[in-house]
C-alpha atoms as a PDB file:
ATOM      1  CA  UNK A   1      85.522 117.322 124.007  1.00  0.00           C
ATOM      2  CA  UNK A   2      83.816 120.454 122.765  1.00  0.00           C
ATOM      3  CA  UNK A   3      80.504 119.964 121.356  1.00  0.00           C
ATOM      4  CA  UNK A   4      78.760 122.876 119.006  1.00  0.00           C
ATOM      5  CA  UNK A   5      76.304 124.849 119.708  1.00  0.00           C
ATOM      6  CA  UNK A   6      73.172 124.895 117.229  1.00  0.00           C
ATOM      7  CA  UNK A   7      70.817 127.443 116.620  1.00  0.00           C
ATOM      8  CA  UNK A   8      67.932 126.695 114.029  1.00  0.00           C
ATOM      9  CA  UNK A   9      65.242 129.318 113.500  1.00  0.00           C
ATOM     10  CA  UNK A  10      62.046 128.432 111.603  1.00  0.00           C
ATOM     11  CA  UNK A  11      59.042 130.614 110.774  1.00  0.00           C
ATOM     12  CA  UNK A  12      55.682 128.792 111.445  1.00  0.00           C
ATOM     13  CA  UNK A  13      54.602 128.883 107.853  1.00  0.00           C
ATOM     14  CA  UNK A  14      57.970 128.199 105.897  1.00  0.00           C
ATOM     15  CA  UNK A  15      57.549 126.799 102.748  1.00  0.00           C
ATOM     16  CA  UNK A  16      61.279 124.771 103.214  1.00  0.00           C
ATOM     17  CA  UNK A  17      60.313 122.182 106.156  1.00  0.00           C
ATOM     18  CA  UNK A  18      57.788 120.224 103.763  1.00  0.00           C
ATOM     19  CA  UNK A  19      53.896 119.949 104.350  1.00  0.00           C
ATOM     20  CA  UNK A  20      53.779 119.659 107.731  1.00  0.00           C
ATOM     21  CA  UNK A  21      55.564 122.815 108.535  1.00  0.00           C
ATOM     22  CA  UNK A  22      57.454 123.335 111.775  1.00  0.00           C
ATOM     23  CA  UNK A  23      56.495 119.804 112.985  1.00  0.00           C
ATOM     24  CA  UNK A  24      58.805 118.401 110.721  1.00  0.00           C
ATOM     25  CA  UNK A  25      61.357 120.806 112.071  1.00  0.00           C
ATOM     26  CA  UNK A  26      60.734 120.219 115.720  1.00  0.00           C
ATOM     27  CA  UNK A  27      60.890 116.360 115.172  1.00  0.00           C
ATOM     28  CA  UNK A  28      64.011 116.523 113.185  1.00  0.00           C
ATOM     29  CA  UNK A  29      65.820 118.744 115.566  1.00  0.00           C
ATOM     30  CA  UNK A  30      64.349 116.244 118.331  1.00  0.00           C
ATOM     31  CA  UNK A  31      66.476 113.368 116.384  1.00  0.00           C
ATOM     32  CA  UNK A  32      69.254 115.908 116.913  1.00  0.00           C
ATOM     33  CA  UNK A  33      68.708 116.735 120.640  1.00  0.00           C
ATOM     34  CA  UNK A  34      68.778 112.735 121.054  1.00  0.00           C
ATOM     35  CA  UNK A  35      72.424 112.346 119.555  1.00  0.00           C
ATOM     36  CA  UNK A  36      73.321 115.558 121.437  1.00  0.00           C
ATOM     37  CA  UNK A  37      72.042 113.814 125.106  1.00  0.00           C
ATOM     38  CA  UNK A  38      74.901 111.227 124.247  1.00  0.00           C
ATOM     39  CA  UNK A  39      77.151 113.795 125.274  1.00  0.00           C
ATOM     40  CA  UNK A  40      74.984 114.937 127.914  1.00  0.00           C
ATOM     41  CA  UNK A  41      74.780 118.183 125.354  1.00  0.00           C
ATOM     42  CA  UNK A  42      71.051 118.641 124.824  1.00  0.00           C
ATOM     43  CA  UNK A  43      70.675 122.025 126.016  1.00  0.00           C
ATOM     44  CA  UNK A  44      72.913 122.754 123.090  1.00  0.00           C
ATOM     45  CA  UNK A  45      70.720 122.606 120.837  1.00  0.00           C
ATOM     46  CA  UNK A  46      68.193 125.832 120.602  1.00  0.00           C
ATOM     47  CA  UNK A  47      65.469 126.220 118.122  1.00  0.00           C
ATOM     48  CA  UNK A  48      63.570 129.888 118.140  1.00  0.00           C
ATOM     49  CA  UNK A  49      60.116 129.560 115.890  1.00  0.00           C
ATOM     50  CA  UNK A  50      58.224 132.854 114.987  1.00  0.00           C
ATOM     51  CA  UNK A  51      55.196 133.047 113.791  1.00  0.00           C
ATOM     52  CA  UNK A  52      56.142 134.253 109.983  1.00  0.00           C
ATOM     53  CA  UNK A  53      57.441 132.092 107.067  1.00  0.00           C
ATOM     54  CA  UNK A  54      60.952 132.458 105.177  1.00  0.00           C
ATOM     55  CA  UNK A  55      62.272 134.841 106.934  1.00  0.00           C
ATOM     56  CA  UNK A  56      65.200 135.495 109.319  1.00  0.00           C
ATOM     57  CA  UNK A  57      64.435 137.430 112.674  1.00  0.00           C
ATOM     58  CA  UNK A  58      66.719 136.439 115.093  1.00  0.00           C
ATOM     59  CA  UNK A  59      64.620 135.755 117.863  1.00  0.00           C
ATOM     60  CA  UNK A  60      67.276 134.773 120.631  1.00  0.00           C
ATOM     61  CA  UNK A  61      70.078 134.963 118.699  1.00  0.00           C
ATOM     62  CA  UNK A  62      71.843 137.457 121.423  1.00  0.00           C
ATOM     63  CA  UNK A  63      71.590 135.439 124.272  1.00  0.00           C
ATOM     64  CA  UNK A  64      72.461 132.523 122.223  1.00  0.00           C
ATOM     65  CA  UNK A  65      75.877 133.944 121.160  1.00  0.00           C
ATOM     66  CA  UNK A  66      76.003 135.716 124.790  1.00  0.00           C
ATOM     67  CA  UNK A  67      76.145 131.811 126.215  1.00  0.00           C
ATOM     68  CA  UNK A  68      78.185 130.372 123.329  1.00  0.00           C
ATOM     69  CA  UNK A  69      80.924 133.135 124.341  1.00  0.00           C
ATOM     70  CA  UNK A  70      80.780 132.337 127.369  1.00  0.00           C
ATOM     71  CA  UNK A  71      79.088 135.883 128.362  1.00  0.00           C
ATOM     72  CA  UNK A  72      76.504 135.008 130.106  1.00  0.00           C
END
């Protein structure tokens, strides 16, 4: 079985993850991480957090499509 890789970036101050911020973001994608360890697929879940708000930058995007390929 192939399970997909997730990437999720969030900016510390975005307005879309509700009044607590990147909490809510970091305990949702913990929910996530949870289902994932039923397929002993944690690790394949990656969540990069900068400092800014609604806004994409990226951070380790590379590496993260480096290891999806299988690149390394």
């Amino acid at each position: 079985m192939t399970i997909a890789k997730v990437f999720v970036e969030s900016g510390e101050n975005g307005p879309l993850s509700g009044k607590r911020r990147v909490q809510n973001v970091v305990e949702q994608l913990d929910v996530t991480r949870a289902a994932y360890r039923l397929f002993g697929a944690e690790d394949q879940v990656v969540h990069s957090v900068h400092d800014g708000g609604l806004e994409w930058r990226g951070n380790g995007m590379r590496e993260f499509l480096r290891e999806a390929r299988g690149e390394k």
